[in-house]
PDB file of N, CA and C in Angstrom:
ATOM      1  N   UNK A   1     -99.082   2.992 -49.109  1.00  0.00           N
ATOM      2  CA  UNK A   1     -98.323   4.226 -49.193  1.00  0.00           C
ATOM      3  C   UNK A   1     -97.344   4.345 -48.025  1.00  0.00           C
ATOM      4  N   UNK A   2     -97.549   4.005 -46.843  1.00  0.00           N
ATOM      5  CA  UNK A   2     -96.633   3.996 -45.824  1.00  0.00           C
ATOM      6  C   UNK A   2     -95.776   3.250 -46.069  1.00  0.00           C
ATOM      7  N   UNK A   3     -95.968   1.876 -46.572  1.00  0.00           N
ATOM      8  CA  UNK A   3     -94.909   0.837 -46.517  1.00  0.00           C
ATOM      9  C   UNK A   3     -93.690   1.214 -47.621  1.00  0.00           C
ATOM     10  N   UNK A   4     -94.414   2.464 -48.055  1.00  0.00           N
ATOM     11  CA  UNK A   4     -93.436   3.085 -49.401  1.00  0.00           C
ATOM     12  C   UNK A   4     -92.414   3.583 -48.460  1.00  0.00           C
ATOM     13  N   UNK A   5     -93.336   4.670 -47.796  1.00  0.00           N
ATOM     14  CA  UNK A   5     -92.451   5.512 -47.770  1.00  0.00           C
ATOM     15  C   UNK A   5     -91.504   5.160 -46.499  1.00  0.00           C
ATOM     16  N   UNK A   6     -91.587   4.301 -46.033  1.00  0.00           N
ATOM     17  CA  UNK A   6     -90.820   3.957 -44.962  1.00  0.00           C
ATOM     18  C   UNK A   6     -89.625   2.844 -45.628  1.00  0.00           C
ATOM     19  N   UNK A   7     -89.859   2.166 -46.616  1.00  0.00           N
ATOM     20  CA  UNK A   7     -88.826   1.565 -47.395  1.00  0.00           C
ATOM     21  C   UNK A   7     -88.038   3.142 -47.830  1.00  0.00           C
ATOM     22  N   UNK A   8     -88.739   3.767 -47.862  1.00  0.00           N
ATOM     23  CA  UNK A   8     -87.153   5.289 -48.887  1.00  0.00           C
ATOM     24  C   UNK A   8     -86.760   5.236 -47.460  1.00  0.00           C
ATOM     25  N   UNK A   9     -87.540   5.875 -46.713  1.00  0.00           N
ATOM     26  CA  UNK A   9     -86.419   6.245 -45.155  1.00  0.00           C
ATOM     27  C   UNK A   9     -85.160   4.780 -44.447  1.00  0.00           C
ATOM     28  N   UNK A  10     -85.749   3.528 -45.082  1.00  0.00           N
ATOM     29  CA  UNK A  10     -84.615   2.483 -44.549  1.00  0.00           C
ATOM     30  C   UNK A  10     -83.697   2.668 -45.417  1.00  0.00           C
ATOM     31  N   UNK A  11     -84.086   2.523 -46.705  1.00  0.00           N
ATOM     32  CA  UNK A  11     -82.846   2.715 -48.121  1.00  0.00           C
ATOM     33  C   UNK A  11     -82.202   3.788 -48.248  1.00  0.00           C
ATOM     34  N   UNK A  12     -82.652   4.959 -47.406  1.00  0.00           N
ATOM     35  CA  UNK A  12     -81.523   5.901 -47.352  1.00  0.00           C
ATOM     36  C   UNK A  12     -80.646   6.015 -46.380  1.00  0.00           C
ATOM     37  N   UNK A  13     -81.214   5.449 -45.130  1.00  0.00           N
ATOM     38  CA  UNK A  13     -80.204   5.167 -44.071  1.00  0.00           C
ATOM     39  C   UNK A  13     -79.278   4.167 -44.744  1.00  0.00           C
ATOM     40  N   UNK A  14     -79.696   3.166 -44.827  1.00  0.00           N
ATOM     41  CA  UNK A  14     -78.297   2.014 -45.300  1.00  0.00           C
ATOM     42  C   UNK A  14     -77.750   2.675 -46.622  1.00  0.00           C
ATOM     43  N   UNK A  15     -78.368   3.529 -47.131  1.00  0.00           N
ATOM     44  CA  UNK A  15     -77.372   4.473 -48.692  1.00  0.00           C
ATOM     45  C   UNK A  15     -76.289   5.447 -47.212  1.00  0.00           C
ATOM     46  N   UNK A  16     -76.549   5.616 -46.407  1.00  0.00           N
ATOM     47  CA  UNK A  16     -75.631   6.756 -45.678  1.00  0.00           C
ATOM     48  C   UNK A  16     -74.826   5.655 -44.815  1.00  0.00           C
ATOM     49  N   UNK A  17     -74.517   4.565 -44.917  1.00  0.00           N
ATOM     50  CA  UNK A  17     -73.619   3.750 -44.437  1.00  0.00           C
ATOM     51  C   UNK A  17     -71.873   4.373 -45.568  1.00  0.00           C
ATOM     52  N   UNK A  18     -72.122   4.575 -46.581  1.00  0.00           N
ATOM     53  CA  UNK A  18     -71.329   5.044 -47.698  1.00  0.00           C
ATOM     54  C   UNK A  18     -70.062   5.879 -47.146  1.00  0.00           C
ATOM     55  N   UNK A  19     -70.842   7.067 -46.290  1.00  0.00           N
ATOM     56  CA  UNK A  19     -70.169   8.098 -45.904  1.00  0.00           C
ATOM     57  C   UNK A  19     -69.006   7.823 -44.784  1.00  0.00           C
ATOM     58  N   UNK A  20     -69.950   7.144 -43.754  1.00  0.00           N
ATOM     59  CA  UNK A  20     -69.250   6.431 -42.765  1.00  0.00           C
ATOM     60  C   UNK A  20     -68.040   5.695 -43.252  1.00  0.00           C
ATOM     61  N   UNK A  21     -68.211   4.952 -44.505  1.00  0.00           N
ATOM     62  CA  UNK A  21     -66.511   4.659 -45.209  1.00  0.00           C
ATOM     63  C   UNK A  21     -65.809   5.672 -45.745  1.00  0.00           C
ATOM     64  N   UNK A  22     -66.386   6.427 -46.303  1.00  0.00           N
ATOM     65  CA  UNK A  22     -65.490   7.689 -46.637  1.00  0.00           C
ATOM     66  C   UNK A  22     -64.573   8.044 -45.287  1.00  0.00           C
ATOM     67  N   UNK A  23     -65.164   8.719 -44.295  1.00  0.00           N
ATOM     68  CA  UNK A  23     -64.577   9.172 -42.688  1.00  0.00           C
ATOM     69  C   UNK A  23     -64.062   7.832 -42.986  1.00  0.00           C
ATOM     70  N   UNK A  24     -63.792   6.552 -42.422  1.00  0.00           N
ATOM     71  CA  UNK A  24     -63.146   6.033 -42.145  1.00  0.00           C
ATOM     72  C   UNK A  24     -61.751   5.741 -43.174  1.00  0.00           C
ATOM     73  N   UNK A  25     -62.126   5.667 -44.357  1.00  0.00           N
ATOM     74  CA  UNK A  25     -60.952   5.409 -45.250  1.00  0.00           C
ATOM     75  C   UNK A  25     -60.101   6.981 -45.572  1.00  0.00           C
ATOM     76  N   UNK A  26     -61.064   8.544 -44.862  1.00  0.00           N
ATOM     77  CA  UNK A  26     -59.993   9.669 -44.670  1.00  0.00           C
ATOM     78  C   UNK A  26     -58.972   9.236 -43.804  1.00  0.00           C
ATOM     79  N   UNK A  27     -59.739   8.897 -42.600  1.00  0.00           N
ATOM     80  CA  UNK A  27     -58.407   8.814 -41.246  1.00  0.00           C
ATOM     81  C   UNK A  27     -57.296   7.844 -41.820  1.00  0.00           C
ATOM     82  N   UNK A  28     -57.837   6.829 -42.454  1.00  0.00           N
ATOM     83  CA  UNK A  28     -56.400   5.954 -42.524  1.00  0.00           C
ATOM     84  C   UNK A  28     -55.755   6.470 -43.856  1.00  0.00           C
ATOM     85  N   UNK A  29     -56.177   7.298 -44.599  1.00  0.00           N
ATOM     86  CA  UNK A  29     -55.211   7.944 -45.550  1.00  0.00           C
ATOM     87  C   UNK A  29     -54.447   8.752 -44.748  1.00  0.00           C
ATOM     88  N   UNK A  30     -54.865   9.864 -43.905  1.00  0.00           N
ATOM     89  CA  UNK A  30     -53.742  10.381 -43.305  1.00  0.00           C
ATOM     90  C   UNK A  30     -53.338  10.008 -42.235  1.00  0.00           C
ATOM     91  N   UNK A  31     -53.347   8.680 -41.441  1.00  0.00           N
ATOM     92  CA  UNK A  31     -52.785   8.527 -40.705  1.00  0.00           C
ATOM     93  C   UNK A  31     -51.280   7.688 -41.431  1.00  0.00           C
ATOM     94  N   UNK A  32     -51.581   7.284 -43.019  1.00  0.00           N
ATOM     95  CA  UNK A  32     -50.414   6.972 -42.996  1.00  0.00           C
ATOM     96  C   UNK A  32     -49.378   7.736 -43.789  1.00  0.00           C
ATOM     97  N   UNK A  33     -50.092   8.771 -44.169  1.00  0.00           N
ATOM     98  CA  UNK A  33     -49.089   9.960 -44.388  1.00  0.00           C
ATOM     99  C   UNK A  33     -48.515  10.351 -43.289  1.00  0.00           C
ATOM    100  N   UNK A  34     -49.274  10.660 -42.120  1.00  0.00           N
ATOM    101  CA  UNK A  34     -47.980  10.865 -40.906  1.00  0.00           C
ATOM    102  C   UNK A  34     -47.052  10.081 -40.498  1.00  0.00           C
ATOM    103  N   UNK A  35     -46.814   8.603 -40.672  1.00  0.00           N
ATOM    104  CA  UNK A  35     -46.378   8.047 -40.692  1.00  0.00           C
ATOM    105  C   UNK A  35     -46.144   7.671 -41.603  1.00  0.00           C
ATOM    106  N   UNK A  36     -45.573   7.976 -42.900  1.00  0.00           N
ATOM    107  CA  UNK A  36     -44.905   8.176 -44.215  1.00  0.00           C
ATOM    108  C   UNK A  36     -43.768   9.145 -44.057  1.00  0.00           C
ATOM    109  N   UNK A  37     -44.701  10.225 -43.725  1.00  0.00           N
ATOM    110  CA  UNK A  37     -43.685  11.364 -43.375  1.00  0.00           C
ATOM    111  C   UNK A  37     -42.819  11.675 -42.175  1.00  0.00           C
ATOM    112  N   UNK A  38     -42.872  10.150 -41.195  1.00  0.00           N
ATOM    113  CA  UNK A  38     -42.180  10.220 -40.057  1.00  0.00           C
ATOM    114  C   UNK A  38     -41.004   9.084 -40.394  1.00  0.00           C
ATOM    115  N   UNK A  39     -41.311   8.294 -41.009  1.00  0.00           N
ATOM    116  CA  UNK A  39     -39.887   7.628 -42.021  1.00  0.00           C
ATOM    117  C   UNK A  39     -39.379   8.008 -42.723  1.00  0.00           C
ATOM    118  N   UNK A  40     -39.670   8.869 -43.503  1.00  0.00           N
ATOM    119  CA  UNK A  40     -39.243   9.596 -44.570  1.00  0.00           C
ATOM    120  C   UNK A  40     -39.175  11.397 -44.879  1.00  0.00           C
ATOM    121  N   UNK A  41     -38.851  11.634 -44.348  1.00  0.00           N
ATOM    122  CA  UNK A  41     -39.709  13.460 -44.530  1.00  0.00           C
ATOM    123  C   UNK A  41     -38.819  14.023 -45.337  1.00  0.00           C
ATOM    124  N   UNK A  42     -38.046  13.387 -45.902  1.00  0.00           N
ATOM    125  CA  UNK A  42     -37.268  13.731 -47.528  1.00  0.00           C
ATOM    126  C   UNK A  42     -38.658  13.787 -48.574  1.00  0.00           C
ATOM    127  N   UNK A  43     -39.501  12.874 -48.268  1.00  0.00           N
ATOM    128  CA  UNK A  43     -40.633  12.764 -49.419  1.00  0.00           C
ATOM    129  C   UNK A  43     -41.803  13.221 -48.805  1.00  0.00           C
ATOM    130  N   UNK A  44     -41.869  14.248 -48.014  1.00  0.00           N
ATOM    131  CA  UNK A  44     -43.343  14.556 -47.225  1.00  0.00           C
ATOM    132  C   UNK A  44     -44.218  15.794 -48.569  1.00  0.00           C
ATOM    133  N   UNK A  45     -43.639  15.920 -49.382  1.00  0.00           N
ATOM    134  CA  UNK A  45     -44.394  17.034 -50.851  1.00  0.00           C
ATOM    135  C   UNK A  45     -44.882  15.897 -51.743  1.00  0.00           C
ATOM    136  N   UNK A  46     -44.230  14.932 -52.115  1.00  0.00           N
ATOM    137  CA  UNK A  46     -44.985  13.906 -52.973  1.00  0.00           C
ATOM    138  C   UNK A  46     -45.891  12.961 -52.073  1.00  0.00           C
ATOM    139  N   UNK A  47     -45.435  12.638 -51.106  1.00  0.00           N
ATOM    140  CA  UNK A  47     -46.417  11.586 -50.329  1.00  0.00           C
ATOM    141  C   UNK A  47     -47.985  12.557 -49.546  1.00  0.00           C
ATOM    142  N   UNK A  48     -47.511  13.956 -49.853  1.00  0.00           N
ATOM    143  CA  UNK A  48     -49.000  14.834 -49.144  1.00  0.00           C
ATOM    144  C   UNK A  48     -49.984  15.263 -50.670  1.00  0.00           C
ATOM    145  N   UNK A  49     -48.898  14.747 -51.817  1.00  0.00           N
ATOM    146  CA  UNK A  49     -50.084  15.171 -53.225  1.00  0.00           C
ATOM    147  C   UNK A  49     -50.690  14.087 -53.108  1.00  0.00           C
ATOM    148  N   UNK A  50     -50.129  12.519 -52.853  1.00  0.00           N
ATOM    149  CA  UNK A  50     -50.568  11.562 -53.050  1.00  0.00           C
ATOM    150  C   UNK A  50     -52.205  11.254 -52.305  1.00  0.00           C
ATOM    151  N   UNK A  51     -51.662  11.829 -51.229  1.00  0.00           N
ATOM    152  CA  UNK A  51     -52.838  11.836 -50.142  1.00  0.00           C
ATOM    153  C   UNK A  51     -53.763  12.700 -50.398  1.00  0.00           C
ATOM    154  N   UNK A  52     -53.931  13.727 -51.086  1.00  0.00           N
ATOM    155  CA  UNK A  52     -54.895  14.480 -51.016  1.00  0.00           C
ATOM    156  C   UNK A  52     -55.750  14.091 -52.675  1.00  0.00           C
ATOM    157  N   UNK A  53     -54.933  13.353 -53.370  1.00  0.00           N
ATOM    158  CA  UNK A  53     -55.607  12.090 -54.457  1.00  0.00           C
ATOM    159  C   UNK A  53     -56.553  11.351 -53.862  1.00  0.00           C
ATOM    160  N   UNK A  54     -55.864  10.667 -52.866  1.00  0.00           N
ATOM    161  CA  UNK A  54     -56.682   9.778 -52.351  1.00  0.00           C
ATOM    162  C   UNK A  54     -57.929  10.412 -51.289  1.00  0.00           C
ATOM    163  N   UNK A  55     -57.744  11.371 -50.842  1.00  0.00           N
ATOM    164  CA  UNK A  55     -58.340  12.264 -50.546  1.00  0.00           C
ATOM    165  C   UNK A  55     -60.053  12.637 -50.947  1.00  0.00           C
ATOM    166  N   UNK A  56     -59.247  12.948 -52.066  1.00  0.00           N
ATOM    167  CA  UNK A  56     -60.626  13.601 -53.355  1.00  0.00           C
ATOM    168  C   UNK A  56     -61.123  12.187 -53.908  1.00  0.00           C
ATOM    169  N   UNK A  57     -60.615  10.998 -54.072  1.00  0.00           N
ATOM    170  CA  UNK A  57     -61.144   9.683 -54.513  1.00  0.00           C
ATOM    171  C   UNK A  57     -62.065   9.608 -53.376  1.00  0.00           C
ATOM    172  N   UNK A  58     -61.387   9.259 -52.106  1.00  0.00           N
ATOM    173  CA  UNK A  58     -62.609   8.865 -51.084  1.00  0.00           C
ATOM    174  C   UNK A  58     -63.876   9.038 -50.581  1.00  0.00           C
ATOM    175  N   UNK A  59     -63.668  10.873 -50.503  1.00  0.00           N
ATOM    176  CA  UNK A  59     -64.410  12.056 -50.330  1.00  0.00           C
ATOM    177  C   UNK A  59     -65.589  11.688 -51.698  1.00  0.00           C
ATOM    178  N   UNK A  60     -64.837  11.541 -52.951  1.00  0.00           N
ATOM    179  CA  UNK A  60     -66.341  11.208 -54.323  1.00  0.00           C
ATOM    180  C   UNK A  60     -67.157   9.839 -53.553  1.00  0.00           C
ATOM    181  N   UNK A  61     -66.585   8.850 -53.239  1.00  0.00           N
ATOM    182  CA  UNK A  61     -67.459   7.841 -52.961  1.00  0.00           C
ATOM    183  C   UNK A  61     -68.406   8.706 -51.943  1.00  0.00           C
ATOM    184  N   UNK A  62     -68.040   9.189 -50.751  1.00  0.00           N
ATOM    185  CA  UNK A  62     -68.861   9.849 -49.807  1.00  0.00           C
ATOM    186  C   UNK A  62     -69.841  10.217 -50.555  1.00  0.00           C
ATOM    187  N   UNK A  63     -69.437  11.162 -51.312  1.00  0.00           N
ATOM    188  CA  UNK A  63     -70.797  12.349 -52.215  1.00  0.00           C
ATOM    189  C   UNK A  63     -71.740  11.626 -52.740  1.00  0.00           C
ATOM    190  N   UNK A  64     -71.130  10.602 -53.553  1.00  0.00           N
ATOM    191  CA  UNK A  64     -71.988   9.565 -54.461  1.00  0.00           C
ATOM    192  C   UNK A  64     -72.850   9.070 -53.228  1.00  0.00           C
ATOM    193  N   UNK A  65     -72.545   8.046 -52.212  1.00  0.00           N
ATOM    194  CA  UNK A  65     -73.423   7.306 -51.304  1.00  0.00           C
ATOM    195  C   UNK A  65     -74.333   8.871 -50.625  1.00  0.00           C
ATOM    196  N   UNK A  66     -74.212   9.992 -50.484  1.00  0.00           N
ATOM    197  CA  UNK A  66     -74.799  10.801 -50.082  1.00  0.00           C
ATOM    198  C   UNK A  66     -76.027  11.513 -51.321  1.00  0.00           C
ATOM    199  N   UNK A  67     -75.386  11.518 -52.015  1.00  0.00           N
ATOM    200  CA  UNK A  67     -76.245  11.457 -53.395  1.00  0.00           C
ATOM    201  C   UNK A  67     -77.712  10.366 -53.535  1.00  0.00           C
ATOM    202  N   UNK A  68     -77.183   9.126 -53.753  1.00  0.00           N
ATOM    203  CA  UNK A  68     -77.826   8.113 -53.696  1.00  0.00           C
ATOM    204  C   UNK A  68     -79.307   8.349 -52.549  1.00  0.00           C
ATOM    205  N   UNK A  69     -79.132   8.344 -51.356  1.00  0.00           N
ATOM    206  CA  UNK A  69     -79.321   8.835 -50.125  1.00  0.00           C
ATOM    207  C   UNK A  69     -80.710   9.540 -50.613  1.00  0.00           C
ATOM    208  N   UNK A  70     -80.124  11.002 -51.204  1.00  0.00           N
ATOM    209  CA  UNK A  70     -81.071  12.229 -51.696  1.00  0.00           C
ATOM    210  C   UNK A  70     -82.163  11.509 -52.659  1.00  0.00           C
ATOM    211  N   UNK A  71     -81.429  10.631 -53.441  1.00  0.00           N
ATOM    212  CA  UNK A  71     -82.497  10.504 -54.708  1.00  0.00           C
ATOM    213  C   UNK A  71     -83.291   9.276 -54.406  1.00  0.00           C
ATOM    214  N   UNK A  72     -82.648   8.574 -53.451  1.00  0.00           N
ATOM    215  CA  UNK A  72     -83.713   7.529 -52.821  1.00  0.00           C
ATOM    216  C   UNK A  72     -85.099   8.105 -52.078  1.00  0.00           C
ATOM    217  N   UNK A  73     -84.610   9.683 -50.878  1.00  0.00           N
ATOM    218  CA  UNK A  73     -85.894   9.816 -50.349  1.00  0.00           C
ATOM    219  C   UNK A  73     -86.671  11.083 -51.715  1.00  0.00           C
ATOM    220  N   UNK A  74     -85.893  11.645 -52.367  1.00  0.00           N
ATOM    221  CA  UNK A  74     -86.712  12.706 -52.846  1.00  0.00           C
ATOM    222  C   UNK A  74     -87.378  12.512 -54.481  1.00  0.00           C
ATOM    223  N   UNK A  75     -86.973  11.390 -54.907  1.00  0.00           N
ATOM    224  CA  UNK A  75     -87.465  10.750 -55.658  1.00  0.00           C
ATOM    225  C   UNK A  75     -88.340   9.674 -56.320  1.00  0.00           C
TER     226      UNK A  75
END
């Protein structure tokens, strides 16, 4: 029974590695909208919808690997 339950507590740590790409693949979405919008700021309304697409894409992987996470220990 321990060796159980200490496999959910490793498999949910490495399920929360997920998130940590989310944060990382936010910053470089908007870091290159600022620098989209510092070459260009004729297009800073289409290049800030674009980003907040990519945004809400990244942010789902987060949820999902945070998800995963939940149903690994509470399940």
């Amino acid at each position: 029974m321990i060796f159980v339950q200490s496999a959910q507590k490793i498999g949910a740590g490495l399920a929360t590695f997920g998130l940590a790409g989310a944060a990382i693949g936010v910053g470089v979405i908007f870091a290159a909208l600022i620098l989209s919008v510092a070459r260009n700021p004729n297009l800073k309304d289409d290049l800030f919808r674009l980003a907040l697409l990519g945004f809400a894409l990244t942010e789902a992987v987060g949820l999902f690997a945070l998800i995963f996470a939940f149903l690994i220990l509470f399940v």
